[in-house]
N, C-alpha and C. Protein backbone atom coordinates (compact mmCIF):
# COMPACT_ATOMS: atom_id res chain seq x y z
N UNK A 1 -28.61 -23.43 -33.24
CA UNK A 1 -28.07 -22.86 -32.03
C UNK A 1 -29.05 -23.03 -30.88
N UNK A 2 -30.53 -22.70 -30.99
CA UNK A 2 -31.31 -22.76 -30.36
C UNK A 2 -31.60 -24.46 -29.60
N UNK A 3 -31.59 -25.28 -30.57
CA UNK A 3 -31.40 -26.92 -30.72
C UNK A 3 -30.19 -27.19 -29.28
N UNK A 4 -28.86 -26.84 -29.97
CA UNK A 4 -28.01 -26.90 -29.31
C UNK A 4 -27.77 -26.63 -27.51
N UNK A 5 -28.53 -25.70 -27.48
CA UNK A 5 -28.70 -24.73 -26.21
C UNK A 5 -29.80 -25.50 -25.47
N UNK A 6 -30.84 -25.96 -25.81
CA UNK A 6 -32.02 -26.68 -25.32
C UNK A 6 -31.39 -27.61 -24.70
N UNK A 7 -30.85 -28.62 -25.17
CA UNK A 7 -29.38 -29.88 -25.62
C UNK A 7 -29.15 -29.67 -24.05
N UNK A 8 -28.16 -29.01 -24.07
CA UNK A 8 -27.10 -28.86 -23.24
C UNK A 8 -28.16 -28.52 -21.60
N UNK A 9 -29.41 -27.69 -21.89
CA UNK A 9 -30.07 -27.23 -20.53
C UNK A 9 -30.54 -28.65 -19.88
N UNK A 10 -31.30 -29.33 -21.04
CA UNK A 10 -31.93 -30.92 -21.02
C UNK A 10 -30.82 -31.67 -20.13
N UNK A 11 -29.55 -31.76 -20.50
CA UNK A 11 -28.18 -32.23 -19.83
C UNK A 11 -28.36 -31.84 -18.61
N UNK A 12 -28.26 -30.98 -18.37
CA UNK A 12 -27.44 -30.10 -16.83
C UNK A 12 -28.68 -30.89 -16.12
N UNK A 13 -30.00 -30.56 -16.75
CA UNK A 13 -31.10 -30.94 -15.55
C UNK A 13 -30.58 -32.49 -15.32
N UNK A 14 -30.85 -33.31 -16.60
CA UNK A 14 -30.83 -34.88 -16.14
C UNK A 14 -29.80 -34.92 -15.36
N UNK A 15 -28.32 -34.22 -15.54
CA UNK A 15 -27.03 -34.68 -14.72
C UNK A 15 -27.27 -34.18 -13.14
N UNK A 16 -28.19 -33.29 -12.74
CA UNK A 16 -28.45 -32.78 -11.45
C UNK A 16 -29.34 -33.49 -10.52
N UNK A 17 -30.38 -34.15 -11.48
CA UNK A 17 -31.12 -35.27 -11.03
C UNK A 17 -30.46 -36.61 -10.55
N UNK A 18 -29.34 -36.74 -11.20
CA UNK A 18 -28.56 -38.35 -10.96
C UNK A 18 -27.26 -37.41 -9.78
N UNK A 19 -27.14 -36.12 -10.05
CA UNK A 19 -26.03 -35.86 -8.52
C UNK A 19 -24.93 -36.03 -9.21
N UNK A 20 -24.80 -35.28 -10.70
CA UNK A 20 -23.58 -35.48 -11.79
C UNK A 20 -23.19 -34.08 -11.75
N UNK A 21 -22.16 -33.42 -11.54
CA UNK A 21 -21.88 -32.01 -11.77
C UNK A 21 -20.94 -31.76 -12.90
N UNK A 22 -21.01 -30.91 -13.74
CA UNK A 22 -20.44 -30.39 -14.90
C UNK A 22 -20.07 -29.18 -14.85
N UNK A 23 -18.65 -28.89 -15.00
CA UNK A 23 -18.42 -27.59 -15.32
C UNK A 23 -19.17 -26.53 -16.08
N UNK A 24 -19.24 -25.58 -15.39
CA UNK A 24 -20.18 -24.22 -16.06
C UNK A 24 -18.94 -23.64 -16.94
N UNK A 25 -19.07 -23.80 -18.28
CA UNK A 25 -18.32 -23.23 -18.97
C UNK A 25 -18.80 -21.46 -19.16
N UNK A 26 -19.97 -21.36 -18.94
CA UNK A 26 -20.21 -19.72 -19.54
C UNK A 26 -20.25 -19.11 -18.00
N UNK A 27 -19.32 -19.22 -16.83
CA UNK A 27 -19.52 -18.64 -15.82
C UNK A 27 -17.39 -18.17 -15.90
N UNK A 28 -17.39 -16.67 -15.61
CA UNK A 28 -16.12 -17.07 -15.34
C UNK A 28 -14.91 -17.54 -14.08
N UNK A 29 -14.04 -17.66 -14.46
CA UNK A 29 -13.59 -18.33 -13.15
C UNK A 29 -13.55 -17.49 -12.01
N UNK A 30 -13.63 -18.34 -11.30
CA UNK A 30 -13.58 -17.46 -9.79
C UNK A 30 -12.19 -16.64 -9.87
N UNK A 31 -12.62 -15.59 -8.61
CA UNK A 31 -11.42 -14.34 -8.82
C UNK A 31 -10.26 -15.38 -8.12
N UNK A 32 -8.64 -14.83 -8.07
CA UNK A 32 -8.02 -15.30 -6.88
C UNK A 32 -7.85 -14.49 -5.81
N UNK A 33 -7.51 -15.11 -4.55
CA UNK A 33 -7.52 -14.45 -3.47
C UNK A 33 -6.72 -13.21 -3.32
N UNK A 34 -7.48 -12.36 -2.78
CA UNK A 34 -6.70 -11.60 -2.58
C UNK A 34 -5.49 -11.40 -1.57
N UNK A 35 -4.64 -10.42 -2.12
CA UNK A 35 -3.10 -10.48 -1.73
C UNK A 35 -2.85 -10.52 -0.01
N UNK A 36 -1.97 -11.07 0.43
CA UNK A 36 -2.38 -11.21 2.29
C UNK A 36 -1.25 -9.29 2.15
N UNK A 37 -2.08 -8.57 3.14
CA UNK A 37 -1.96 -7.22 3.57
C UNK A 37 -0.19 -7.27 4.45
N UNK A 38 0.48 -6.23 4.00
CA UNK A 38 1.97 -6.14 4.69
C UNK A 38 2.01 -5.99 6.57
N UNK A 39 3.03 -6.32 6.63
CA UNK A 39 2.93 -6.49 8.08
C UNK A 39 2.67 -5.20 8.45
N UNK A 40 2.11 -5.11 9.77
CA UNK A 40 2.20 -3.52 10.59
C UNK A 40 3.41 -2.60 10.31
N UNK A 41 4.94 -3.46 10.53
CA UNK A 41 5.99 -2.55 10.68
C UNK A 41 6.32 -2.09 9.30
N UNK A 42 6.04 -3.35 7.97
CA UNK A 42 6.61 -2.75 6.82
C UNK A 42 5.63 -1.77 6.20
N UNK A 43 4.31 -1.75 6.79
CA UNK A 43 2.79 -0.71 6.37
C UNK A 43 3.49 1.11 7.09
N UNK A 44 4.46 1.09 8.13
CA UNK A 44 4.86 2.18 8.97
C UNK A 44 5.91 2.54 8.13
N UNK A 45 6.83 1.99 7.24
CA UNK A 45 7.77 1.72 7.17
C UNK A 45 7.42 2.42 5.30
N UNK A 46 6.32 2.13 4.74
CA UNK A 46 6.31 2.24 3.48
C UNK A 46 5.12 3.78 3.27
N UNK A 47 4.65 3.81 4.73
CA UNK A 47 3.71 5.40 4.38
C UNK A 47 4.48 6.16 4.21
N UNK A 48 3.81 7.68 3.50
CA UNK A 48 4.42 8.58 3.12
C UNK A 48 3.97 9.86 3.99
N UNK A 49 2.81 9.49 4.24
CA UNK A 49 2.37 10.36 5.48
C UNK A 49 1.91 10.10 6.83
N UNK A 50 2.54 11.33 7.57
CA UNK A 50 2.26 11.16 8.90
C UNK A 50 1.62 12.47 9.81
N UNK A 51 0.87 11.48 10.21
CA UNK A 51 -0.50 12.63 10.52
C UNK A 51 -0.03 13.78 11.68
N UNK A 52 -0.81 14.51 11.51
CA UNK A 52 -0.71 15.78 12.48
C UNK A 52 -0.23 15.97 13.66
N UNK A 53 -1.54 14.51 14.05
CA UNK A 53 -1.29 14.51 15.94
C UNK A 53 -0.26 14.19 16.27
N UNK A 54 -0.15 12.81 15.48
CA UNK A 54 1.22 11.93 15.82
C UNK A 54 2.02 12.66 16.00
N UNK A 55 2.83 13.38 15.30
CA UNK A 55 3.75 14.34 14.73
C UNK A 55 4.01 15.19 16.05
N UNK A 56 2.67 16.09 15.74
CA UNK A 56 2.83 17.12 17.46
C UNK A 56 2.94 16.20 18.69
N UNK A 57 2.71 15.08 18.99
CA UNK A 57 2.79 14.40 20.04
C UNK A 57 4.21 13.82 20.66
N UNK A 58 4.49 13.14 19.51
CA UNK A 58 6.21 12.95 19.25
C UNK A 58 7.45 14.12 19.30
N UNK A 59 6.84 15.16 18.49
CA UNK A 59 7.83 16.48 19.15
C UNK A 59 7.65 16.85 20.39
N UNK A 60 6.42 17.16 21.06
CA UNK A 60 6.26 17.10 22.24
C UNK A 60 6.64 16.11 23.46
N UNK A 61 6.97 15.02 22.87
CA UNK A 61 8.05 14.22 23.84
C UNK A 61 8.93 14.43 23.72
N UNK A 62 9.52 15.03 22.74
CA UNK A 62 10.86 14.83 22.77
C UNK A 62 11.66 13.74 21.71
N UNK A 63 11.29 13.43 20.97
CA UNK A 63 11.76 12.34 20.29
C UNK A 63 12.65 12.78 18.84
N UNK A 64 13.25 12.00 18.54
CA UNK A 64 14.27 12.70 17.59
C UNK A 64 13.54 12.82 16.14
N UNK A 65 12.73 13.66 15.60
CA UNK A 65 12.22 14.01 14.55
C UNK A 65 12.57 15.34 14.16
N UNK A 66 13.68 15.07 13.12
CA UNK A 66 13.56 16.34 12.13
C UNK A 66 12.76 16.75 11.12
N UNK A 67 12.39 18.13 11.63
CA UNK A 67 10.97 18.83 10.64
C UNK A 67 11.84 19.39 9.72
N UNK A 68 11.13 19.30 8.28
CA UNK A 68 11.80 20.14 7.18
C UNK A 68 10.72 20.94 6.77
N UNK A 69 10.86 22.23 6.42
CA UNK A 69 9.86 23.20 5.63
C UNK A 69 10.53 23.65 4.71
N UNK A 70 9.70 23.09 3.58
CA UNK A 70 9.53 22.95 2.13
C UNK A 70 8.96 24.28 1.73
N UNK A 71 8.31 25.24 2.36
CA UNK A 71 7.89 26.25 1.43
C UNK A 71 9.17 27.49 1.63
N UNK A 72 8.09 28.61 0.70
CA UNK A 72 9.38 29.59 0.01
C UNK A 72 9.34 30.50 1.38
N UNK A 73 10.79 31.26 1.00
CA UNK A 73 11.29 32.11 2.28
C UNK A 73 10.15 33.34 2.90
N UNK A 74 9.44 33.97 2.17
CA UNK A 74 7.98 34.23 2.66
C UNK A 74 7.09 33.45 3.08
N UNK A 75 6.86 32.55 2.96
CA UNK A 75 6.40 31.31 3.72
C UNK A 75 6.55 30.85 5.41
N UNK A 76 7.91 30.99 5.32
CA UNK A 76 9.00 30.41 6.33
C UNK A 76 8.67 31.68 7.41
N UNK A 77 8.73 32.68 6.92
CA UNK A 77 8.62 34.10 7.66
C UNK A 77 7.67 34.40 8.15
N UNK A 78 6.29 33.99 7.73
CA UNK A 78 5.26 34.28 8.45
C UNK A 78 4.86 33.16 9.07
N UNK A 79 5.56 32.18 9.29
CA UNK A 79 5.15 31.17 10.84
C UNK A 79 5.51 29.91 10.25
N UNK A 80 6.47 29.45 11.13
CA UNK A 80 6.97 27.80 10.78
C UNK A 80 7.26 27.18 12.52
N UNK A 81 7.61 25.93 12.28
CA UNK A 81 7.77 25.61 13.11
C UNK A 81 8.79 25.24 13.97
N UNK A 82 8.88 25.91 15.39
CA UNK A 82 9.95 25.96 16.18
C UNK A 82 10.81 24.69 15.68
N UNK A 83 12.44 25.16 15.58
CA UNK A 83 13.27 23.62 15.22
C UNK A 83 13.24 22.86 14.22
N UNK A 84 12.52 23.34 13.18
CA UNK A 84 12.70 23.07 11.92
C UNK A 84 13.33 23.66 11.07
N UNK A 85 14.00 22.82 10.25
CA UNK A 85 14.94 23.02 9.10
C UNK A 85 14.49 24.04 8.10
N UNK A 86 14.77 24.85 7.05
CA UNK A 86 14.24 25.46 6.15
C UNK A 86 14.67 25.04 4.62
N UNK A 87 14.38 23.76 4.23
CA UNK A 87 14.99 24.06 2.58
C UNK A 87 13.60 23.82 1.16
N UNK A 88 13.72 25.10 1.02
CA UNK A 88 12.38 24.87 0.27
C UNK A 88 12.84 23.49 -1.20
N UNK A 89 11.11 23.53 -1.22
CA UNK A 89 11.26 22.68 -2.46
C UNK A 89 12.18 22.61 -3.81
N UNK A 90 12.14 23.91 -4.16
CA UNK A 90 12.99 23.87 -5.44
C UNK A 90 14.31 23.55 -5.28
N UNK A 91 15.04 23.54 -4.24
CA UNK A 91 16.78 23.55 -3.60
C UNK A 91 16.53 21.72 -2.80
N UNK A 92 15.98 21.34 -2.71
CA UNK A 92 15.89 19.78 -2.01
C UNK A 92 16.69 19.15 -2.61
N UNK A 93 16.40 19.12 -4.00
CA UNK A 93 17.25 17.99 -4.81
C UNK A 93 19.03 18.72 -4.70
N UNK A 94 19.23 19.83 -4.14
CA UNK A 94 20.65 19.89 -4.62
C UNK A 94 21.15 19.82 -2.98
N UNK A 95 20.48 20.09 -1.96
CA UNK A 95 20.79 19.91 -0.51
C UNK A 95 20.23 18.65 0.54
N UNK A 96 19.62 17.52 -0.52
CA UNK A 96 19.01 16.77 0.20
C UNK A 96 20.36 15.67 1.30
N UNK A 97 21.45 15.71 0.97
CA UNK A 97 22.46 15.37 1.50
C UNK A 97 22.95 16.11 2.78
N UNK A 98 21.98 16.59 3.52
CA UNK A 98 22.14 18.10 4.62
C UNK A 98 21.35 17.06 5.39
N UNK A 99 20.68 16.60 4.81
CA UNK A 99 19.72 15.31 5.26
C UNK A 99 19.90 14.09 6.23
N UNK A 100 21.35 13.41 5.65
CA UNK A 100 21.54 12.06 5.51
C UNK A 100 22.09 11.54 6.78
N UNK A 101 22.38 12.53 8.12
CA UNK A 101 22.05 12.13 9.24
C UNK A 101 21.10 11.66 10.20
N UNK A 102 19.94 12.35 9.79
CA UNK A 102 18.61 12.58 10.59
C UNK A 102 17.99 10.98 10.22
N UNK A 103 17.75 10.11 11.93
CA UNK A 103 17.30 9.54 12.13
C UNK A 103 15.47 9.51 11.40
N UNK A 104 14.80 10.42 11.68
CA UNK A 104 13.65 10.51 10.79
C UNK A 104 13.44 11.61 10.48
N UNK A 105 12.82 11.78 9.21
CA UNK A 105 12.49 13.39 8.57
C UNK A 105 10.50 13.34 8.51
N UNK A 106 10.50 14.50 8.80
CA UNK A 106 9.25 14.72 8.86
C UNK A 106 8.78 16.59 7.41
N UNK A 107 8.26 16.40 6.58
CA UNK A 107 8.57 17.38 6.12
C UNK A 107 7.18 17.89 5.61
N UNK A 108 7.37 19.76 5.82
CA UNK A 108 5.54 19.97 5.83
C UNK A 108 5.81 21.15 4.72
N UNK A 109 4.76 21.38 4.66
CA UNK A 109 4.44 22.83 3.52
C UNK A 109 2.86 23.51 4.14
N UNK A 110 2.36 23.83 3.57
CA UNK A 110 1.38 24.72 3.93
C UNK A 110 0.05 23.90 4.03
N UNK A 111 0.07 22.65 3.22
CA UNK A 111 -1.22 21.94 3.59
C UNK A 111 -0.78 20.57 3.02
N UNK A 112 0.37 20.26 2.69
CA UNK A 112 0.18 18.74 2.41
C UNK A 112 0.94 18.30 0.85
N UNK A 113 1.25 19.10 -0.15
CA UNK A 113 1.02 19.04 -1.39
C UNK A 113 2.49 18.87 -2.10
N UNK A 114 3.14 20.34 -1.68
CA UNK A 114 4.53 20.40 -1.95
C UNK A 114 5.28 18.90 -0.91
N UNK A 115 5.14 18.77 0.44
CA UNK A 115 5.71 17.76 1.50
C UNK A 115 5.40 16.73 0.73
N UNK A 116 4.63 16.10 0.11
CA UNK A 116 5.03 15.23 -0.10
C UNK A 116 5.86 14.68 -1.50
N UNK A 117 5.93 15.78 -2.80
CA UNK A 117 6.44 15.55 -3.12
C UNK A 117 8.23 15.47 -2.78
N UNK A 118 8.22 16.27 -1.49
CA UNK A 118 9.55 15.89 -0.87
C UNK A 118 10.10 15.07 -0.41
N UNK A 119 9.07 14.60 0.38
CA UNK A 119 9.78 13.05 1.15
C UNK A 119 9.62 12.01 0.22
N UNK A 120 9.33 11.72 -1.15
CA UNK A 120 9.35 11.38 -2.32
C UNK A 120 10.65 11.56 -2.74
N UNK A 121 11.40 12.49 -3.16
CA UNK A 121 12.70 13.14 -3.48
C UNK A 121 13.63 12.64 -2.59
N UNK A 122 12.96 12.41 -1.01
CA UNK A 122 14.63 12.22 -0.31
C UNK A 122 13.96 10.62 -0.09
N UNK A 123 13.07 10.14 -0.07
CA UNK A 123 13.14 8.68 -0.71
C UNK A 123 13.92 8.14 -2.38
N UNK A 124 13.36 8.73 -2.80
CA UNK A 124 14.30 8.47 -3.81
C UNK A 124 16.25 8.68 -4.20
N UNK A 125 16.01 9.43 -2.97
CA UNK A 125 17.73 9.92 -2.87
C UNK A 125 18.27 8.57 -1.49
N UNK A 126 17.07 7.48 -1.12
CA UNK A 126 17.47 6.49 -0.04
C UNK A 126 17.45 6.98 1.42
N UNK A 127 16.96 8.22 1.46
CA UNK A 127 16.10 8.53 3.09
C UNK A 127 15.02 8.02 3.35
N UNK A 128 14.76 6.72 3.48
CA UNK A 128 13.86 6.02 3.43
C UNK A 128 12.79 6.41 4.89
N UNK A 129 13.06 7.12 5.99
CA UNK A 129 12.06 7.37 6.91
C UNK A 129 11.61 8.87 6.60
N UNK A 130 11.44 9.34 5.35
CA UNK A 130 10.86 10.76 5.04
C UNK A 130 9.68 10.72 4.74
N UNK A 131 8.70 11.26 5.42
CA UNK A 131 7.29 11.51 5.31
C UNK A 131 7.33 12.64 5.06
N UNK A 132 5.80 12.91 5.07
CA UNK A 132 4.99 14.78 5.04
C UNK A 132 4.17 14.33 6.19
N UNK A 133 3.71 15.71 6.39
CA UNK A 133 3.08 16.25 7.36
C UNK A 133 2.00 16.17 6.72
N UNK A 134 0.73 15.44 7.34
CA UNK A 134 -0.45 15.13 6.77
C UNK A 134 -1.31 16.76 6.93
N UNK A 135 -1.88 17.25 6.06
CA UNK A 135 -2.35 18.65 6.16
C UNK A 135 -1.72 19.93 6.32
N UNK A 136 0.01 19.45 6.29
CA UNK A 136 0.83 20.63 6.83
C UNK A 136 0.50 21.63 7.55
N UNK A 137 1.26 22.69 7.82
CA UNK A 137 1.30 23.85 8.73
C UNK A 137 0.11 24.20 9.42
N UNK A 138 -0.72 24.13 8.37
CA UNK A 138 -2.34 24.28 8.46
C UNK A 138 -3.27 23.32 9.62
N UNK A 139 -2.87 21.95 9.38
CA UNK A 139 -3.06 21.20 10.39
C UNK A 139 -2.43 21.06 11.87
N UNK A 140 -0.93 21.46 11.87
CA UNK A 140 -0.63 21.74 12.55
C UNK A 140 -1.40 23.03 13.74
N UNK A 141 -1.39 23.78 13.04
CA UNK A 141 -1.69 25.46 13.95
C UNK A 141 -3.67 24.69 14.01
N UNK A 142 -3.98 23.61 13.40
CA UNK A 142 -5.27 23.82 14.10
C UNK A 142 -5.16 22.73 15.22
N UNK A 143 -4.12 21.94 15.48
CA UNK A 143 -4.18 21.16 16.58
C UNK A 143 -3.82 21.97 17.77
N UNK A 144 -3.27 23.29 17.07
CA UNK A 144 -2.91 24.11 18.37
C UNK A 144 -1.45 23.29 18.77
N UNK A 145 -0.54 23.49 17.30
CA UNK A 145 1.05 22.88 17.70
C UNK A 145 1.67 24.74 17.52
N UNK A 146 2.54 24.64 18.52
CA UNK A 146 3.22 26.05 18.38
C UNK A 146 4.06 26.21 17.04
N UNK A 147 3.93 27.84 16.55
CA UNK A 147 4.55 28.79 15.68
C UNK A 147 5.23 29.78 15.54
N UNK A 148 7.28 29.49 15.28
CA UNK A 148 7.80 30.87 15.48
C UNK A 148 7.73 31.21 14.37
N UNK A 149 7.97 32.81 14.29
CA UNK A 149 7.69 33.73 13.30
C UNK A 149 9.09 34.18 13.01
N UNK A 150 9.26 34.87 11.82
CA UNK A 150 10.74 35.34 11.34
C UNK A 150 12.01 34.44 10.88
């Protein structure tokens, strides 16, 4: 083995000296390239979350985004957000068809956790523009986005 191995080093040198190249068998192959990245619109198009600011910025224009709040009716009661929908998590799957107008859904919970397994649910039900609210409620009230109560 040792013989063998000498052999083959003796090779590579003489073939490098004459400008002979030989495949490196004990190297492995190079990686392949990596995958070319989705366009901008289908990268907007395939997130699941959407951040805070955005969110408050876009309601604050005016733009057609329906908010859903996913948490429970004590939840809802001590501060949600003006113009949003109320269907908590556990009832989604049997009312997500309350849905199937709204140009885009935006849907929050208390920090992020429950929302997204929602807009998951009404993706999977083919509401394909349903996000969460990146940090939910929580993020919200610290950007200083308004909160009605009751």
């Amino acid at each position: 083995m040792l013989r063998r191995l000498l052999r083959s080093l003796r090779d590579r040198a003489r073939d490098q000296l004459r400008g002979v190249s030989r495949p490196d068998t004990s190297a492995p192959p190079p990686a392949p390239p990596p995958a070319p990245a989705p366009p901008a619109a289908a990268e907007a198009f395939t997130r699941l979350e959407a951040g805070a600011q955005e969110v408050l910025e876009r309601v604050g224009a005016g733009e057609p985004v329906t908010l859903v709040d996913v948490r429970e009716p004590t939840e809802w009661d001590e501060g949600h957000i003006p113009g949003a929908r109320h269907i908590p998590l556990g009832q989604l799957e049997a009312r997500w068809a309350e849905l199937q107008a709204c140009d885009e859904i935006v849907c929050y919970c208390a920090a992020g956790g429950r929302s997204l397994r929602a807009a998951q649910i009404l993706r999977d039900h083919g509401l394909f523009t349903a996000t969460s609210l990146e940090g939910g409620i929580a993020e919200w009230r610290q950007l200083g986005g308004p909160v009605a109560r009751g």
